[in-house]
Each structure stands twice: as C-alpha cells, then as structure tokens.
Protein backbone atom coordinates (compact mmCIF):
# COMPACT_ATOMS: atom_id res chain seq x y z
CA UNK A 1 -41.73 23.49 -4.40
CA UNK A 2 -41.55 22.58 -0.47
CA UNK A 3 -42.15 20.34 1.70
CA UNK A 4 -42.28 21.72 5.95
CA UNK A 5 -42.36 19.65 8.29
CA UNK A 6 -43.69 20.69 11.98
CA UNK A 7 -45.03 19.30 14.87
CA UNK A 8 -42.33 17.73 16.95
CA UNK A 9 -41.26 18.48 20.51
CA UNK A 10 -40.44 16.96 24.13
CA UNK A 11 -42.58 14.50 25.71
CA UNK A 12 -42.80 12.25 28.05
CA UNK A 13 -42.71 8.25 27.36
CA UNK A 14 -46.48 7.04 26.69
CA UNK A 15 -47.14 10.66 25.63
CA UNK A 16 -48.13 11.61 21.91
CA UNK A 17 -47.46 14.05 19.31
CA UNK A 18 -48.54 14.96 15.57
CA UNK A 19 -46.84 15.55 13.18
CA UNK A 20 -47.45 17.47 10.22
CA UNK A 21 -46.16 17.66 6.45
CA UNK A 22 -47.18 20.35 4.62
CA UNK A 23 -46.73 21.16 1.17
CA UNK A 24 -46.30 24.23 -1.35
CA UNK A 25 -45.96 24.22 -4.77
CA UNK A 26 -47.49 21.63 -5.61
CA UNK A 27 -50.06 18.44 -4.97
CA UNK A 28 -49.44 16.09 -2.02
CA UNK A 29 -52.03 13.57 -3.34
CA UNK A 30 -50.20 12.68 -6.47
CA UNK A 31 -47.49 11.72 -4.48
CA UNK A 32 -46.52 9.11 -1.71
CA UNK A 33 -45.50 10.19 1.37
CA UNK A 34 -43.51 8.72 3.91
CA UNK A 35 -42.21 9.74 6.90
CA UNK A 36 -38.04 8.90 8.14
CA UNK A 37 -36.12 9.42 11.28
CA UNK A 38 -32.91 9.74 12.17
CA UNK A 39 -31.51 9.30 15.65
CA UNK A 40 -28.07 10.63 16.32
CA UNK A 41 -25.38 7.97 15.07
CA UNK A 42 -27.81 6.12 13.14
CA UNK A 43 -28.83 5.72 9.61
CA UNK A 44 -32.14 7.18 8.21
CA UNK A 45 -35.35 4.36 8.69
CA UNK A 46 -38.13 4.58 7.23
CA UNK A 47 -41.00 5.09 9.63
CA UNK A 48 -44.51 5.05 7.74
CA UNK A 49 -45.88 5.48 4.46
CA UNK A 50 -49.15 6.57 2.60
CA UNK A 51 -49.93 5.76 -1.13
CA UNK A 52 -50.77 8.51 -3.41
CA UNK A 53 -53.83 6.18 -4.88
CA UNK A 54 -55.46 4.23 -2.70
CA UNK A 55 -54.10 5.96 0.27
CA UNK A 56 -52.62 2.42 1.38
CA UNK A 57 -50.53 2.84 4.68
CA UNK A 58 -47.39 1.04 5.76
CA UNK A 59 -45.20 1.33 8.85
CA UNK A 60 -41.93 0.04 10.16
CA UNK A 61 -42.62 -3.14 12.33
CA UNK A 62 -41.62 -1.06 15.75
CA UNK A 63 -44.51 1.72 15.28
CA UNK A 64 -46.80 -0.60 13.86
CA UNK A 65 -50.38 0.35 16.52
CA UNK A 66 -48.69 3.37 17.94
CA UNK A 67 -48.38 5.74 14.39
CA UNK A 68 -51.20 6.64 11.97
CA UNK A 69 -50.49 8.32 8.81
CA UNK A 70 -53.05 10.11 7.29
CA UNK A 71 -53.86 12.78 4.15
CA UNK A 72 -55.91 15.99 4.36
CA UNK A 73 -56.17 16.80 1.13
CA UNK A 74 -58.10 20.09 1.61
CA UNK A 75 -55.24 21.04 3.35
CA UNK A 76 -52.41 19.62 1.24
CA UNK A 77 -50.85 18.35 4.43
CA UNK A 78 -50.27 14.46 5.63
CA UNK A 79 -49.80 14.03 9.51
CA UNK A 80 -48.68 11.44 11.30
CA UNK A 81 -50.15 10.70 14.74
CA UNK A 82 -47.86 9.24 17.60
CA UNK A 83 -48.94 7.84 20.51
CA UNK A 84 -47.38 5.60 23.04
CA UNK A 85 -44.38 7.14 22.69
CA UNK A 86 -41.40 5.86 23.61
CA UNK A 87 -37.30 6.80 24.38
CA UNK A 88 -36.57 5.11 21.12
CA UNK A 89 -38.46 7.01 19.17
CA UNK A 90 -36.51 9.97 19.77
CA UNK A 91 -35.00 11.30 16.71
CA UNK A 92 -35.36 14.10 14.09
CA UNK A 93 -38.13 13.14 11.44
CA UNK A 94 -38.62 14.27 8.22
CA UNK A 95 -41.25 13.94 5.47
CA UNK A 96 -40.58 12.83 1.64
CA UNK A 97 -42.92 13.25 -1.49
CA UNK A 98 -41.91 10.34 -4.11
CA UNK A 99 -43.95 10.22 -7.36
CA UNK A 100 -44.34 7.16 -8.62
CA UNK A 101 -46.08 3.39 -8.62
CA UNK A 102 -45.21 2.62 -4.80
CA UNK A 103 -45.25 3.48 -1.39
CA UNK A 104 -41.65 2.64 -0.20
CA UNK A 105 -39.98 2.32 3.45
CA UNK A 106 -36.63 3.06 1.71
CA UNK A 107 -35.16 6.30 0.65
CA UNK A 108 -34.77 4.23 -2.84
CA UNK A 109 -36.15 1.28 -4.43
CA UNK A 110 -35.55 -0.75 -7.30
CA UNK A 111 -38.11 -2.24 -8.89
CA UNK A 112 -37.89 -4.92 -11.87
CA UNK A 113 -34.82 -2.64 -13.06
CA UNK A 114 -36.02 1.25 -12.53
CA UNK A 115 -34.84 2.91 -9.38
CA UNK A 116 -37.35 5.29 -7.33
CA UNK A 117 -36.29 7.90 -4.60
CA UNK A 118 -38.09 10.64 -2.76
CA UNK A 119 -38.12 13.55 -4.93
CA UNK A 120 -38.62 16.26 -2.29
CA UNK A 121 -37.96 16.21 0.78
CA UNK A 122 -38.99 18.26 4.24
CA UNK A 123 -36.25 19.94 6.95
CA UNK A 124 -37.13 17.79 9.74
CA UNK A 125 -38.39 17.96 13.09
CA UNK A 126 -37.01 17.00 16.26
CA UNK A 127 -38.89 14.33 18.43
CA UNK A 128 -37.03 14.08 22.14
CA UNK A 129 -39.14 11.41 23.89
CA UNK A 130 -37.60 11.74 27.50
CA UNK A 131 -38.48 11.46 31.53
C-alpha cells in the first residue's frame, strides 16, 4: 500500500504546476484525498480536498481559484492543478488517503466523538515558487 506523490518543481510566480498522487495497493476512490504543505518552519496546512463519494472539493481560503483537485479513476491517481502561483506557495506537498465519512482540511478530525486521520500518506514533493 502507497501513496507517490510527483509533480513538483521550480517556477516562476504566476507560473503553474500539477501535481500528481498516485496510488498502489489499493483504491483511491474509496478514499478522500487531500493534499498538505509544509513550508520550512511552519506547521503542516491543509491545502485541498476531494470526497471519496460525491467527489466534493474543498480548499484552504488562500488557493481558493488558483488549485483544482481532481480524480482519474482509470488511473488511480488524483492531481492537483496550480496556477497563479505564487512565493508563498512554496513548500513541500504531500498527498493523504483518509477512509471515512468526510473530506477534512486537518490531518485529524473529531467528529460527534470519533477521531479521523489520514491513513496513508505520500513522500512529498517540493514546490519552490521563485524569481
């Protein structure tokens, strides 16, 4: 059971990048996915999320019309698609697989009494947005 994630790289401010989280060993789409970063000196955020169900998307307020998250199931993979990139984005991201009844922003969540966390996550990928 893995979870890689690829994609990242150096780019310019206003450029764009995808990123991709790819899974083996077992079936992305029973899971929700969200993507975290982690800048140096700072704690872990929560960037975006995609529901396992309905495929519902959510994203931290300072991405919100810059990042898509999206499935391809055929492909067992979930990207996430950056444009307008800016300085502050730079960080190293990583992917998480959570199964359960939400789509959280949080690494874990407590809800009416049963804690959630990402069961699996990916290695990360660094994201230097720089002129």
């Amino acid at each position: 059971v893995q979870l890689q994630a690829s994609g990242g790289g150096s780019v310019q401010p206003g450029g764009s990048l995808r990123l991709s989280c790819a899974a083996s060993g077992f079936t992305l789409d029973y899971y929700n996915i969200g993507w975290f970063r982690q800048a140096p000196g700072k704690e872990r955020e929560g960037v975006s999320c995609i529901s396992s169900n309905a495929g519902n998307a959510y994203y931290e307020d300072s991405v919100k019309g810059r990042f898509t998250i999206s499935r391809d199931t055929a492909k067992n993979t979930v990207y996430l698609q950056m444009n307008s990139l800016k300085p502050e984005d730079s960080a190293v991201y990583y992917c998480a697989a959570l199964l359960g009844p939400l789509c959280s922003l949080s690494t874990r969540t407590e809800v009416l009494g049963t804690v959630y966390e990402y069961d699996y996550w990916g290695q990360g990928t660094l994201v230097t947005v720089s002129s």
